[in-house]
PDB file of N, CA and C in Angstrom:
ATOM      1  N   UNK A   1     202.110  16.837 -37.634  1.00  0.00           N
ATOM      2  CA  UNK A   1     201.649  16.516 -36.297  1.00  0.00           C
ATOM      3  C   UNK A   1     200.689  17.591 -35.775  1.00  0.00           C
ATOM      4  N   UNK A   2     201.045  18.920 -36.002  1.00  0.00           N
ATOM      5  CA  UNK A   2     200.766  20.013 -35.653  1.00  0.00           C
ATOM      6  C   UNK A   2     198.971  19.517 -36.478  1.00  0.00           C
ATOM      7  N   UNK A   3     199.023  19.445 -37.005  1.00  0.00           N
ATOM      8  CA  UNK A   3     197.962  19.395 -38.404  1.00  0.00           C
ATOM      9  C   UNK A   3     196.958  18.008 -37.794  1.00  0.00           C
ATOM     10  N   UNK A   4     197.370  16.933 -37.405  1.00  0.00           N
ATOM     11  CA  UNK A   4     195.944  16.116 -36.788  1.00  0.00           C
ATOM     12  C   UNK A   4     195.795  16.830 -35.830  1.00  0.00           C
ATOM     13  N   UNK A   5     196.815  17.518 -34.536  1.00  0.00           N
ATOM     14  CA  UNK A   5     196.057  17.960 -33.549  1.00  0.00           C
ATOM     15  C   UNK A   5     195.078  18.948 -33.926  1.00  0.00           C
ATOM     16  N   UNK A   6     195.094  19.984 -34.658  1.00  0.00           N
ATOM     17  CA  UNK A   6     193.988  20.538 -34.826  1.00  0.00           C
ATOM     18  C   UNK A   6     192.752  20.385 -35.787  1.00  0.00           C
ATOM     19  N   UNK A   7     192.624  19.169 -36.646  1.00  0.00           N
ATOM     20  CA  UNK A   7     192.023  18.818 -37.299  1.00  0.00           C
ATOM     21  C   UNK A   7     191.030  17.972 -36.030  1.00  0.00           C
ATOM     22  N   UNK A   8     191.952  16.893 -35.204  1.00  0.00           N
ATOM     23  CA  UNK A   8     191.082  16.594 -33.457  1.00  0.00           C
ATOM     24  C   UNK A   8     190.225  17.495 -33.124  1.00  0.00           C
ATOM     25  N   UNK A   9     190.911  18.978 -32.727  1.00  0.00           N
ATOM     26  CA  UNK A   9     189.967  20.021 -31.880  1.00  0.00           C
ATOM     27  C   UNK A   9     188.841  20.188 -32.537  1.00  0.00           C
ATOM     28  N   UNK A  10     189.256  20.296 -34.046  1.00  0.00           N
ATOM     29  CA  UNK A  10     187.977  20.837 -34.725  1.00  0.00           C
ATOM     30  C   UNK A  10     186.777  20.067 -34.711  1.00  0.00           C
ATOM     31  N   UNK A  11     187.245  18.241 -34.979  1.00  0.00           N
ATOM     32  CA  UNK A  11     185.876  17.365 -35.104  1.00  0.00           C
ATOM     33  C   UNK A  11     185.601  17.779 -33.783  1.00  0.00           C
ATOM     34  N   UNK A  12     186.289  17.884 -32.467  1.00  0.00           N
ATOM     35  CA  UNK A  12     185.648  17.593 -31.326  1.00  0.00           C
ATOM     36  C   UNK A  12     184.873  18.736 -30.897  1.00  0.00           C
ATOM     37  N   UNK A  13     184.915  20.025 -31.578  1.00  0.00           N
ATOM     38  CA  UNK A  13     183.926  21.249 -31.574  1.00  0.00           C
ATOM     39  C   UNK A  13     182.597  21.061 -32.005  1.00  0.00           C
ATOM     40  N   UNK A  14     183.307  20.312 -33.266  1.00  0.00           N
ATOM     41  CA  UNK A  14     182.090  20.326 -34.360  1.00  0.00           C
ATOM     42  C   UNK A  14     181.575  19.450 -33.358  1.00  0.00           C
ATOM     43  N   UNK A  15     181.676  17.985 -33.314  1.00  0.00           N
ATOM     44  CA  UNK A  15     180.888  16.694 -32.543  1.00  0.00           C
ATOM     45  C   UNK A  15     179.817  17.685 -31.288  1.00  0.00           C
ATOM     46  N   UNK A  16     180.901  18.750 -30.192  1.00  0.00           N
ATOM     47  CA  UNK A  16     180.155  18.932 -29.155  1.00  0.00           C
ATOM     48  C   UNK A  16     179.171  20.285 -29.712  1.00  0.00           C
ATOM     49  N   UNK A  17     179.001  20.936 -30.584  1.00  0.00           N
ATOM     50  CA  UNK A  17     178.403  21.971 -31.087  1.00  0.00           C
ATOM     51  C   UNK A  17     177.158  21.277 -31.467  1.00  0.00           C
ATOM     52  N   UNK A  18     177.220  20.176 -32.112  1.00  0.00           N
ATOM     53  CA  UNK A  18     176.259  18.980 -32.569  1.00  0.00           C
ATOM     54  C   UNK A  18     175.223  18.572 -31.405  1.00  0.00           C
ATOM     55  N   UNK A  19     175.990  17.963 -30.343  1.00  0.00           N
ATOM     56  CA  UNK A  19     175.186  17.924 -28.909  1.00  0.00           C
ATOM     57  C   UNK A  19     174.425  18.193 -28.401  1.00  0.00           C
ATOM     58  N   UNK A  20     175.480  20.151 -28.079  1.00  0.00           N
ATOM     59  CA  UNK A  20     174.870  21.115 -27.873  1.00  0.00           C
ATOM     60  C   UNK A  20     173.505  21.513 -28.514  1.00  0.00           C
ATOM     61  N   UNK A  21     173.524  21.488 -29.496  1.00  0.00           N
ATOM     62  CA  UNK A  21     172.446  21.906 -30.853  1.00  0.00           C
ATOM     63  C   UNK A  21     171.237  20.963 -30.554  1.00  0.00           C
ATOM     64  N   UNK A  22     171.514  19.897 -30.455  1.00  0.00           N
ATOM     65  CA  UNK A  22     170.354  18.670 -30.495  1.00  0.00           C
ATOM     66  C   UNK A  22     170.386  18.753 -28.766  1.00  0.00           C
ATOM     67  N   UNK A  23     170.569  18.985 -27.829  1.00  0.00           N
ATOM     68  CA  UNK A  23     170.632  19.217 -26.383  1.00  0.00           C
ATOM     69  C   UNK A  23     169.508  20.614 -25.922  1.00  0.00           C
ATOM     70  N   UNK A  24     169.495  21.219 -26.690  1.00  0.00           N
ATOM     71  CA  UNK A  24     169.090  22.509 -27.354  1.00  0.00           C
ATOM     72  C   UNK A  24     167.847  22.360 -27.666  1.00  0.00           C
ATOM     73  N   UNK A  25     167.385  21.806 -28.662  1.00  0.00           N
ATOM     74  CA  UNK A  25     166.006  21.475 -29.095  1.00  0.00           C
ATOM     75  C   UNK A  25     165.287  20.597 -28.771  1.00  0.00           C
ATOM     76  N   UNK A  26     166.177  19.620 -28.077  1.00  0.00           N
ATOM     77  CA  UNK A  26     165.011  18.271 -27.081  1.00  0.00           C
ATOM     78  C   UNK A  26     164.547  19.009 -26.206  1.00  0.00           C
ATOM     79  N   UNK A  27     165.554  20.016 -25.346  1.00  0.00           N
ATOM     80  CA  UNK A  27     164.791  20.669 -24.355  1.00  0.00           C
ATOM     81  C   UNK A  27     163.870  22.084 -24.309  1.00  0.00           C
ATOM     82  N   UNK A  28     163.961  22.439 -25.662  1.00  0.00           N
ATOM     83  CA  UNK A  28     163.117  23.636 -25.703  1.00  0.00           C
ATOM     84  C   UNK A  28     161.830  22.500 -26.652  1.00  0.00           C
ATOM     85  N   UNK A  29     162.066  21.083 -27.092  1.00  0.00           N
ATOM     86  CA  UNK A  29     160.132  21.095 -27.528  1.00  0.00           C
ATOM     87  C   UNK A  29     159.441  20.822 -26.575  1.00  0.00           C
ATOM     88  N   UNK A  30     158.184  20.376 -27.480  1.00  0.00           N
ATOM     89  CA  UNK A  30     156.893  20.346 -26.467  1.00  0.00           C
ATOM     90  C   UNK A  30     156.872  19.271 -25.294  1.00  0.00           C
ATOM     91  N   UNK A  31     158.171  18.028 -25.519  1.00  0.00           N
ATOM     92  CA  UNK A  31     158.460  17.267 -24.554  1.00  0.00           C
ATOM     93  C   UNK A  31     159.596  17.854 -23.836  1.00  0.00           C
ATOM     94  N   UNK A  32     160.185  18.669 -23.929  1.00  0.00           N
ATOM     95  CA  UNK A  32     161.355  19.014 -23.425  1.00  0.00           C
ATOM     96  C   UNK A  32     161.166  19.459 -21.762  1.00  0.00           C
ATOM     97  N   UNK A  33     161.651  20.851 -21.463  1.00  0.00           N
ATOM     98  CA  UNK A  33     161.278  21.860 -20.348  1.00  0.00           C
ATOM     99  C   UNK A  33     159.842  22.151 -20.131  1.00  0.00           C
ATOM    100  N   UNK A  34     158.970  22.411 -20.786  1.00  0.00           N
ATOM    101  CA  UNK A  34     157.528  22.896 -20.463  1.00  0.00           C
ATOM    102  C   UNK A  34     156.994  21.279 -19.951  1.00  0.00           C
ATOM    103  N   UNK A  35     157.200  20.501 -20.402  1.00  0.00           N
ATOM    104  CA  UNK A  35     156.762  18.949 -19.946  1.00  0.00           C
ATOM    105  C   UNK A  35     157.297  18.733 -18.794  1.00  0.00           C
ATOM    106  N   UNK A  36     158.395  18.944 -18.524  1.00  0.00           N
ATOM    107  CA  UNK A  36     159.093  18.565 -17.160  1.00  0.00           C
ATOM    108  C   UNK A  36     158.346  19.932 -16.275  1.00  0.00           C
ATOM    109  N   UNK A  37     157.941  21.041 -16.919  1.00  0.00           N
ATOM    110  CA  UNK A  37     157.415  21.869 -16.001  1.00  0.00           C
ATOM    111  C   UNK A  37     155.635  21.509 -15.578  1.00  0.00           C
ATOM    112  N   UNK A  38     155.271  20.719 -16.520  1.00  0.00           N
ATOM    113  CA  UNK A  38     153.799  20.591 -16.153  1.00  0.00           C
ATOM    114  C   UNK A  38     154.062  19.040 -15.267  1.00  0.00           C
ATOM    115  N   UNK A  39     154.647  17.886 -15.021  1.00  0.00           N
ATOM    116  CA  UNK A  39     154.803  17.210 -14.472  1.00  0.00           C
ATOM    117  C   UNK A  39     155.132  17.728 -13.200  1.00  0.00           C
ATOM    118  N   UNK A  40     155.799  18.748 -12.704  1.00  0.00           N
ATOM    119  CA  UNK A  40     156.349  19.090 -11.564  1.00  0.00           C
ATOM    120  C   UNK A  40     155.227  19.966 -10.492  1.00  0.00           C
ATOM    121  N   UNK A  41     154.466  20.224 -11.728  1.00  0.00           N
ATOM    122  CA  UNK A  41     153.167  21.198 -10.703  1.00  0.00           C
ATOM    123  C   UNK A  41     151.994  19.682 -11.044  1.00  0.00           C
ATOM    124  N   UNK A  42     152.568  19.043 -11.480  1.00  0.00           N
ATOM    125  CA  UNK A  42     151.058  18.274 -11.008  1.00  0.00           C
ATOM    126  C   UNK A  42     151.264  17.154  -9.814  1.00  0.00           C
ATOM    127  N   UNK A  43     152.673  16.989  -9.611  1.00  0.00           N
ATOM    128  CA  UNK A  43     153.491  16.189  -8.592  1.00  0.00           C
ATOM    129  C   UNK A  43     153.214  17.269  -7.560  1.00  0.00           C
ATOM    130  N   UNK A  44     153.036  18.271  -7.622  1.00  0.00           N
ATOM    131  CA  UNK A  44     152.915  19.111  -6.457  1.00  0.00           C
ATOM    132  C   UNK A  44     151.161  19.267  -6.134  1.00  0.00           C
ATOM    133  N   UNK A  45     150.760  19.626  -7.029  1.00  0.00           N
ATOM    134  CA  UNK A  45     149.168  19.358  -7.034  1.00  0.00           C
ATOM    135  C   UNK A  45     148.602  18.099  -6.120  1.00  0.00           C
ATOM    136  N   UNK A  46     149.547  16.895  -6.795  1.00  0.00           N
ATOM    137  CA  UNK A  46     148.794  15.584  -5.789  1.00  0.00           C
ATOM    138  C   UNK A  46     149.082  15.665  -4.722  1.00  0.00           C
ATOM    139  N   UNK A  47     150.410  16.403  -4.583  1.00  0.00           N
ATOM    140  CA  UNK A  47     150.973  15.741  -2.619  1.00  0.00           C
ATOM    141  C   UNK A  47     150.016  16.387  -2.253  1.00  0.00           C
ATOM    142  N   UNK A  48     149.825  18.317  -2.201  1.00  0.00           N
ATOM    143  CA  UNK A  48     148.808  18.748  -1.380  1.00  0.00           C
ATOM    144  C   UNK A  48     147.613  18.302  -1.803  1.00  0.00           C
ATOM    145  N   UNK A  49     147.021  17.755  -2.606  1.00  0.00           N
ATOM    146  CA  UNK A  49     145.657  16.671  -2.148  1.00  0.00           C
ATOM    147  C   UNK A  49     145.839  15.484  -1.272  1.00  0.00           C
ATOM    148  N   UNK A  50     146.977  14.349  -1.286  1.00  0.00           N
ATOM    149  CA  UNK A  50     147.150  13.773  -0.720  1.00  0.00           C
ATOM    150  C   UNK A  50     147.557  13.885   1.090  1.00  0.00           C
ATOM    151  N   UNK A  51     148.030  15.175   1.516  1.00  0.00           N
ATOM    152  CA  UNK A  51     148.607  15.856   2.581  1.00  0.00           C
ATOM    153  C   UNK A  51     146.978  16.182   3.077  1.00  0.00           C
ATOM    154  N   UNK A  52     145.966  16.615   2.105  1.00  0.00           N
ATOM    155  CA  UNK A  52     144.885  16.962   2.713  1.00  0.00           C
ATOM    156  C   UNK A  52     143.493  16.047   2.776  1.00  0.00           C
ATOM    157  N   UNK A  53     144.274  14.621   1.990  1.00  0.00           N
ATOM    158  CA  UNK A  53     143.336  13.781   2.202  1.00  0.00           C
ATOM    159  C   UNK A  53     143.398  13.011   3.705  1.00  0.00           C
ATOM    160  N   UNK A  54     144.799  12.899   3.580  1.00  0.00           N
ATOM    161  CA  UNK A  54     145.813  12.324   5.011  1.00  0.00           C
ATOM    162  C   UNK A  54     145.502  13.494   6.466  1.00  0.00           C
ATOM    163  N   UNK A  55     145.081  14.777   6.416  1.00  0.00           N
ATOM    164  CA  UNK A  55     144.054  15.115   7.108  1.00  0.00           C
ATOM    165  C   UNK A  55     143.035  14.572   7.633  1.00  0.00           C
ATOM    166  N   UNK A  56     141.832  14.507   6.187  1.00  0.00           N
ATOM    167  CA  UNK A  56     140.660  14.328   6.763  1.00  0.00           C
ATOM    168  C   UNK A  56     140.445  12.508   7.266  1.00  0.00           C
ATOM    169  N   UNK A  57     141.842  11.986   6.336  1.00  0.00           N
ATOM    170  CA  UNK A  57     141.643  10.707   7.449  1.00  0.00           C
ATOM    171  C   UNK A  57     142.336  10.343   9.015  1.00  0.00           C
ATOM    172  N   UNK A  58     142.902  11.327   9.256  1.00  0.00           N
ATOM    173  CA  UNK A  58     143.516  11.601  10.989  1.00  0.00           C
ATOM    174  C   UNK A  58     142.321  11.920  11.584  1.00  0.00           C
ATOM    175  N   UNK A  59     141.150  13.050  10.687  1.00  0.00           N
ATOM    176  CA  UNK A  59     140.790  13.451  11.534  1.00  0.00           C
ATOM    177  C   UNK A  59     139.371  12.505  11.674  1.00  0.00           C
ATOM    178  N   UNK A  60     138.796  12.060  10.527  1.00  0.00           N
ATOM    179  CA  UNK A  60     138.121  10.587  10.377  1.00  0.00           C
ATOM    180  C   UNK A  60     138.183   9.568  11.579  1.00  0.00           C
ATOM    181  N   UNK A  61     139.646   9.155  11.588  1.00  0.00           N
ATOM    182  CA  UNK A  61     140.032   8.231  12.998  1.00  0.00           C
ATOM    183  C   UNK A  61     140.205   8.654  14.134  1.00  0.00           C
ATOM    184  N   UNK A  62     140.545  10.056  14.469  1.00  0.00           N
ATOM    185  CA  UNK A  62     140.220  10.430  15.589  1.00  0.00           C
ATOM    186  C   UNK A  62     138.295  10.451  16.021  1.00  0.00           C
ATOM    187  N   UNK A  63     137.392  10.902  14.783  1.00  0.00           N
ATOM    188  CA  UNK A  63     136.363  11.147  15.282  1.00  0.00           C
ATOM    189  C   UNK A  63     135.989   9.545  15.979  1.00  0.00           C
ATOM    190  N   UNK A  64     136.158   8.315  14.760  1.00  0.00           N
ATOM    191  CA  UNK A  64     135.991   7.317  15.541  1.00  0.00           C
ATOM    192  C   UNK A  64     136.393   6.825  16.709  1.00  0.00           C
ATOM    193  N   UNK A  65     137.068   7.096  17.010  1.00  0.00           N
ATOM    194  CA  UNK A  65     138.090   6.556  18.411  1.00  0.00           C
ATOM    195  C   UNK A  65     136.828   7.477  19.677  1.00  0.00           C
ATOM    196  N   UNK A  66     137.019   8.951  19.691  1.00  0.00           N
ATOM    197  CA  UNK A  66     135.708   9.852  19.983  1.00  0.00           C
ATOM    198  C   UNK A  66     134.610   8.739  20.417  1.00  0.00           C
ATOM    199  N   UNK A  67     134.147   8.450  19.344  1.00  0.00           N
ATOM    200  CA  UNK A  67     132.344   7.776  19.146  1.00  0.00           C
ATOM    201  C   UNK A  67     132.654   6.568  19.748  1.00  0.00           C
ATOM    202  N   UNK A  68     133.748   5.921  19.412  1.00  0.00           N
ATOM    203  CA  UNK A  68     133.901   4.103  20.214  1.00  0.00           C
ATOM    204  C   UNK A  68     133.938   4.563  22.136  1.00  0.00           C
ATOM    205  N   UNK A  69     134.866   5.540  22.493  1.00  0.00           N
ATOM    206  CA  UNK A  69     135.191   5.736  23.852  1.00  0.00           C
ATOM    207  C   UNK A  69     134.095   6.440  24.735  1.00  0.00           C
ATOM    208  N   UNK A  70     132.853   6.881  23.722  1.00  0.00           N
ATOM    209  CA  UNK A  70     132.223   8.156  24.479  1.00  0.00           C
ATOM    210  C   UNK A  70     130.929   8.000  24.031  1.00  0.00           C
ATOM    211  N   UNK A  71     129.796   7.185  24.951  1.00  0.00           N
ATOM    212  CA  UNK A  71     128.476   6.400  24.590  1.00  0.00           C
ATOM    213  C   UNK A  71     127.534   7.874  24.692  1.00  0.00           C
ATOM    214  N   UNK A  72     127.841   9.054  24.858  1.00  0.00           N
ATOM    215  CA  UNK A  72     127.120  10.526  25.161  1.00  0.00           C
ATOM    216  C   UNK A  72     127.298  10.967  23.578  1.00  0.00           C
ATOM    217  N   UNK A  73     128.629  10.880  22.948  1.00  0.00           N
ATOM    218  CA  UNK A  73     128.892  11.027  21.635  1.00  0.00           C
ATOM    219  C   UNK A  73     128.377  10.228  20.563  1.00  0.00           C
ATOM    220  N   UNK A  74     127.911   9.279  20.556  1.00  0.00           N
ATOM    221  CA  UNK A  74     127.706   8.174  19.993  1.00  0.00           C
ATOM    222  C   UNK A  74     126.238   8.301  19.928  1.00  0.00           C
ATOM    223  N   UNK A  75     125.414   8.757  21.402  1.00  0.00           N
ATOM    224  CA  UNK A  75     123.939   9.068  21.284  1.00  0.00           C
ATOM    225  C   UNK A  75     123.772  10.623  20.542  1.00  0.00           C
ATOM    226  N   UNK A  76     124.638  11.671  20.754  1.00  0.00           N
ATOM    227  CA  UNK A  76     124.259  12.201  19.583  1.00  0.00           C
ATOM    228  C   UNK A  76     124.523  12.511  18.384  1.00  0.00           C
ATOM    229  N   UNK A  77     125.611  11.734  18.410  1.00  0.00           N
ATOM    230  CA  UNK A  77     125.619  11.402  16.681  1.00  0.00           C
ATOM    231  C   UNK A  77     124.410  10.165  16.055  1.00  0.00           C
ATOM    232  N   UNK A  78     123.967  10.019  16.776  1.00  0.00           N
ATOM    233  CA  UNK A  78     122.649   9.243  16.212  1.00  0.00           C
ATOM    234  C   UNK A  78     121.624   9.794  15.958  1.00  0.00           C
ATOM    235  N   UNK A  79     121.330  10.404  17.072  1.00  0.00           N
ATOM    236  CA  UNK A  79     120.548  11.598  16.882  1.00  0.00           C
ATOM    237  C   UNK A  79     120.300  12.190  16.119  1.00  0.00           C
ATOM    238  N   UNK A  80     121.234  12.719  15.804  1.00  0.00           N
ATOM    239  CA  UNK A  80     121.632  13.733  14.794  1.00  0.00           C
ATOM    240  C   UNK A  80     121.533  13.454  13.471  1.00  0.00           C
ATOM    241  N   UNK A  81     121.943  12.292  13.277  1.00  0.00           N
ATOM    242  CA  UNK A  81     121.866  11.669  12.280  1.00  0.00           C
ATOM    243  C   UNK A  81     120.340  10.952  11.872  1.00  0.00           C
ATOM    244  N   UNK A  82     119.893  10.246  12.271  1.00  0.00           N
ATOM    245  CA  UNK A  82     118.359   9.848  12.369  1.00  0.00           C
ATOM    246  C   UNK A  82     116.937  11.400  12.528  1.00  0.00           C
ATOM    247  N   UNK A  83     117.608  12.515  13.106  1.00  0.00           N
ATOM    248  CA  UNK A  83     116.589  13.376  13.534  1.00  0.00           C
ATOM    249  C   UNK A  83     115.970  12.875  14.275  1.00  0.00           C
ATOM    250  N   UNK A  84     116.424  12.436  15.688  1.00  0.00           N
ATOM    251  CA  UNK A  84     115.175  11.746  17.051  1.00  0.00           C
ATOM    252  C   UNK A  84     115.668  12.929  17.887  1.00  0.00           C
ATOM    253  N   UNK A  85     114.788  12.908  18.562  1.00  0.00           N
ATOM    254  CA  UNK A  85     114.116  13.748  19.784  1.00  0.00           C
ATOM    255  C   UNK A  85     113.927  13.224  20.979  1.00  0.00           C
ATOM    256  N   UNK A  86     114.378  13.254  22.324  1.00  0.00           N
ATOM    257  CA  UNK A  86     114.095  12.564  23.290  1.00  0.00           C
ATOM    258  C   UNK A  86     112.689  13.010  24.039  1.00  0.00           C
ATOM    259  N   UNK A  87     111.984  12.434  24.203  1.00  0.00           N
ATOM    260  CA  UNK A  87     110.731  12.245  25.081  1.00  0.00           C
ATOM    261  C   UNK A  87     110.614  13.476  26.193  1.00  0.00           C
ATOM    262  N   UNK A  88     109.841  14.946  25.672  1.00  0.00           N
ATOM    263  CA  UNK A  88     109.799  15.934  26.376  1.00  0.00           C
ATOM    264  C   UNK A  88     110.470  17.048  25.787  1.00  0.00           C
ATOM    265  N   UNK A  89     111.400  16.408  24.402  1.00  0.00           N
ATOM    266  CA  UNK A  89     112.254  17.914  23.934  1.00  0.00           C
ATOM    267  C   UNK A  89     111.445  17.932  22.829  1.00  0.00           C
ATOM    268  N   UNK A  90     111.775  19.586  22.062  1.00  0.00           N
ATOM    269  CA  UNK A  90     111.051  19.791  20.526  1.00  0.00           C
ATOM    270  C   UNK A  90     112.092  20.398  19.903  1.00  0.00           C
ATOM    271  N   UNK A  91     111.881  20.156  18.667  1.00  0.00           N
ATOM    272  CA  UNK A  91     112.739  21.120  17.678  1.00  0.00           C
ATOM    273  C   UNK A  91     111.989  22.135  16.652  1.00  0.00           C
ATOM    274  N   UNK A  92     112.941  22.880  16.468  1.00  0.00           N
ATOM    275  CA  UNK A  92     112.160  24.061  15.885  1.00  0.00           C
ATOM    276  C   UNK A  92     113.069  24.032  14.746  1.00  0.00           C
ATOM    277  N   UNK A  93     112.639  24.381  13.416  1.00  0.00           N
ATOM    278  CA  UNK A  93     112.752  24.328  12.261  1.00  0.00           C
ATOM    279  C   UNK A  93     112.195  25.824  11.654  1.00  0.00           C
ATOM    280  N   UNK A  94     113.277  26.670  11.605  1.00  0.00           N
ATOM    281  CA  UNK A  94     113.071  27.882  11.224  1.00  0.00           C
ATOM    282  C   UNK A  94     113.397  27.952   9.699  1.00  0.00           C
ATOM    283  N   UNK A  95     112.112  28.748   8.631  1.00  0.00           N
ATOM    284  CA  UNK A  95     112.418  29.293   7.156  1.00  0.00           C
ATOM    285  C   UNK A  95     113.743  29.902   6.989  1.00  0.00           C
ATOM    286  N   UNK A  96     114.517  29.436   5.829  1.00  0.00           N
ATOM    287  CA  UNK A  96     115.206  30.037   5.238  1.00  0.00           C
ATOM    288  C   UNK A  96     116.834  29.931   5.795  1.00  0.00           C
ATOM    289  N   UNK A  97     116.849  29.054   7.398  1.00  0.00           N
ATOM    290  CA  UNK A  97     117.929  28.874   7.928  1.00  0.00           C
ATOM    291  C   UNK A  97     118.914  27.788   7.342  1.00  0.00           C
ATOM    292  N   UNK A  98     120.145  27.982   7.218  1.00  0.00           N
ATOM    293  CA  UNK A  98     121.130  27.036   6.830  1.00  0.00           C
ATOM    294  C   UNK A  98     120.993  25.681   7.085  1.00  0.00           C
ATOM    295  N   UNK A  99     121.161  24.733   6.278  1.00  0.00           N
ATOM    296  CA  UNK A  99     121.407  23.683   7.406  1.00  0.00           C
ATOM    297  C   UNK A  99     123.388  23.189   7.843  1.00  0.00           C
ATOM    298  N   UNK A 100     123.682  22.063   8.267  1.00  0.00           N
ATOM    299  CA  UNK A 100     124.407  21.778   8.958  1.00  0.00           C
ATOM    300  C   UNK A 100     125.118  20.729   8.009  1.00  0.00           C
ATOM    301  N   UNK A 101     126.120  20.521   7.460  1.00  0.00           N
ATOM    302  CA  UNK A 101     126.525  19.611   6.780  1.00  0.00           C
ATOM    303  C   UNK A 101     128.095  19.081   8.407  1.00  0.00           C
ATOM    304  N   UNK A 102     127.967  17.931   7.282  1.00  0.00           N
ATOM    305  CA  UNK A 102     129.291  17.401   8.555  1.00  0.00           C
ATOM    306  C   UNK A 102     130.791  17.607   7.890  1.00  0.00           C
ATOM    307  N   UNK A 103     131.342  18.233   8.262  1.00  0.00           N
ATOM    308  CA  UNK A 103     132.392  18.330   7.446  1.00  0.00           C
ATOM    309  C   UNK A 103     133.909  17.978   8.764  1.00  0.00           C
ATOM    310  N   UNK A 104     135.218  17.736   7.623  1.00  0.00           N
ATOM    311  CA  UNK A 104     136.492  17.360   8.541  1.00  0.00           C
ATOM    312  C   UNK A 104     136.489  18.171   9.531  1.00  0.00           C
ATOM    313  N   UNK A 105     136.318  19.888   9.357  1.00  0.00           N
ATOM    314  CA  UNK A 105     137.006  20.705  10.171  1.00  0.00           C
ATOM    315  C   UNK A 105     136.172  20.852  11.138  1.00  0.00           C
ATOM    316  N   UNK A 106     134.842  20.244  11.280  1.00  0.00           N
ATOM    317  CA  UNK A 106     133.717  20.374  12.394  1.00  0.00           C
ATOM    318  C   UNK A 106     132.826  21.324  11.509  1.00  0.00           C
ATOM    319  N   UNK A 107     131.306  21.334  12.424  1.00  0.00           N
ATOM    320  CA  UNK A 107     130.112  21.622  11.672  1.00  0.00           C
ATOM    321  C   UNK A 107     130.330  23.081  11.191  1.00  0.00           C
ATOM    322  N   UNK A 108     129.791  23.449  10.285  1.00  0.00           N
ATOM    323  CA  UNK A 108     129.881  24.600   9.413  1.00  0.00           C
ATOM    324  C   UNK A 108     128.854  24.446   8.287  1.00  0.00           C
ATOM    325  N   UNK A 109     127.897  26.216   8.576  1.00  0.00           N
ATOM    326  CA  UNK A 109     127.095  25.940   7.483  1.00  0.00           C
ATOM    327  C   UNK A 109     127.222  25.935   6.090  1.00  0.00           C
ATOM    328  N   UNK A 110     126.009  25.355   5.378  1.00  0.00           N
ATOM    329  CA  UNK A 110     125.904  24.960   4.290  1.00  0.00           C
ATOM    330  C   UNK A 110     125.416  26.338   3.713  1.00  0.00           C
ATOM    331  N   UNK A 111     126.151  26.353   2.391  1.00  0.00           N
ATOM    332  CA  UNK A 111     125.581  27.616   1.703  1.00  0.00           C
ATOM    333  C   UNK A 111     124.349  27.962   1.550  1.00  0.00           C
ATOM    334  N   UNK A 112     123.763  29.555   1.033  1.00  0.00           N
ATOM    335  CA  UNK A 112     122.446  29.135   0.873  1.00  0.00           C
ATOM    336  C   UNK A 112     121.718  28.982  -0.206  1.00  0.00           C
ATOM    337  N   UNK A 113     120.164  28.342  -0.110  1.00  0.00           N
ATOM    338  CA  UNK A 113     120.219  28.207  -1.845  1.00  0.00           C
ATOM    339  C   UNK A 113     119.995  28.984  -2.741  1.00  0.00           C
ATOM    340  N   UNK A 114     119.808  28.770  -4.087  1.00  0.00           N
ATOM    341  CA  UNK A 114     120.008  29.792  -4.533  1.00  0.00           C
ATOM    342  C   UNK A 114     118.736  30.600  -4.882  1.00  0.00           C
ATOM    343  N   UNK A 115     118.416  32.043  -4.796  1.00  0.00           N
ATOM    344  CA  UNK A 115     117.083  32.471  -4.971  1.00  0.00           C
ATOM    345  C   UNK A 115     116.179  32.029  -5.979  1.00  0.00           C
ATOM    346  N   UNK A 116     114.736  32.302  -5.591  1.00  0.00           N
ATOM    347  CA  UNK A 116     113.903  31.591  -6.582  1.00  0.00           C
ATOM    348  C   UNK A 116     113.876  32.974  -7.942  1.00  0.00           C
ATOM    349  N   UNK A 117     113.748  32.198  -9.084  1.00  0.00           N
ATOM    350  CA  UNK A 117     113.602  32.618 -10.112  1.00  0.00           C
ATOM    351  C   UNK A 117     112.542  33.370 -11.012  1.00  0.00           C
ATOM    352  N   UNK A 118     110.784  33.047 -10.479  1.00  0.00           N
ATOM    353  CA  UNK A 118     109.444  33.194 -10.341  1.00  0.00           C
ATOM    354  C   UNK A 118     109.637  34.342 -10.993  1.00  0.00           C
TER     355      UNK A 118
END
């Protein structure tokens, strides 16, 4: 009697040593842990793109809401956009100055270019 019970313990060492062993090497290959680690930074990668796309579209619909409620906003974003001038004003266009790109966070200049090569 004495003799199956421990002949039991032993398969059931051996069986979980087996497990263990193959538990062991699924998670140390190249699908194992390093895979679950590059999935987890790229799940993190998208939210903060997605968190900062979900930004620039709050701030997208706020600008519209802006331009629909506010016919002063609306004339110079046309403006602005077209380059018109009202009847009596001028613009001056200075060398070498930045220009103006439109960006989410509000206007901010544009880099500058890059020197000539000559």
């Amino acid at each position: 009697m004495r003799l199956k019970k421990a002949a039991g313990r032993l398969v059931f060492l051996i069986v979980f040593a087996l497990v263990a062993a193959y538990g062991y090497r699924t998670l140390r290959s190249p699908q194992g842990l390093p895979a679950l680690r590059e999935k987890w930074s790229e799940i993190r990668k998208m939210e903060e793109e997605n968190a900062a796309l979900e930004r620039e579209n709050d701030y997208r619909g706020q600008r519209i809401l802006k331009l629909k409620s506010n016919p002063s906003e609306q004339e110079l974003e046309i403006r602005k956009k077209l380059k018109l001038l009202r009847p009596g004003e001028t613009s001056f266009i200075l060398p070498g100055q930045p220009t103006r790109s439109d960006t989410p966070h509000g206007d901010s200049p544009a880099p500058p270019p890059p020197p000539n090569q000559d």
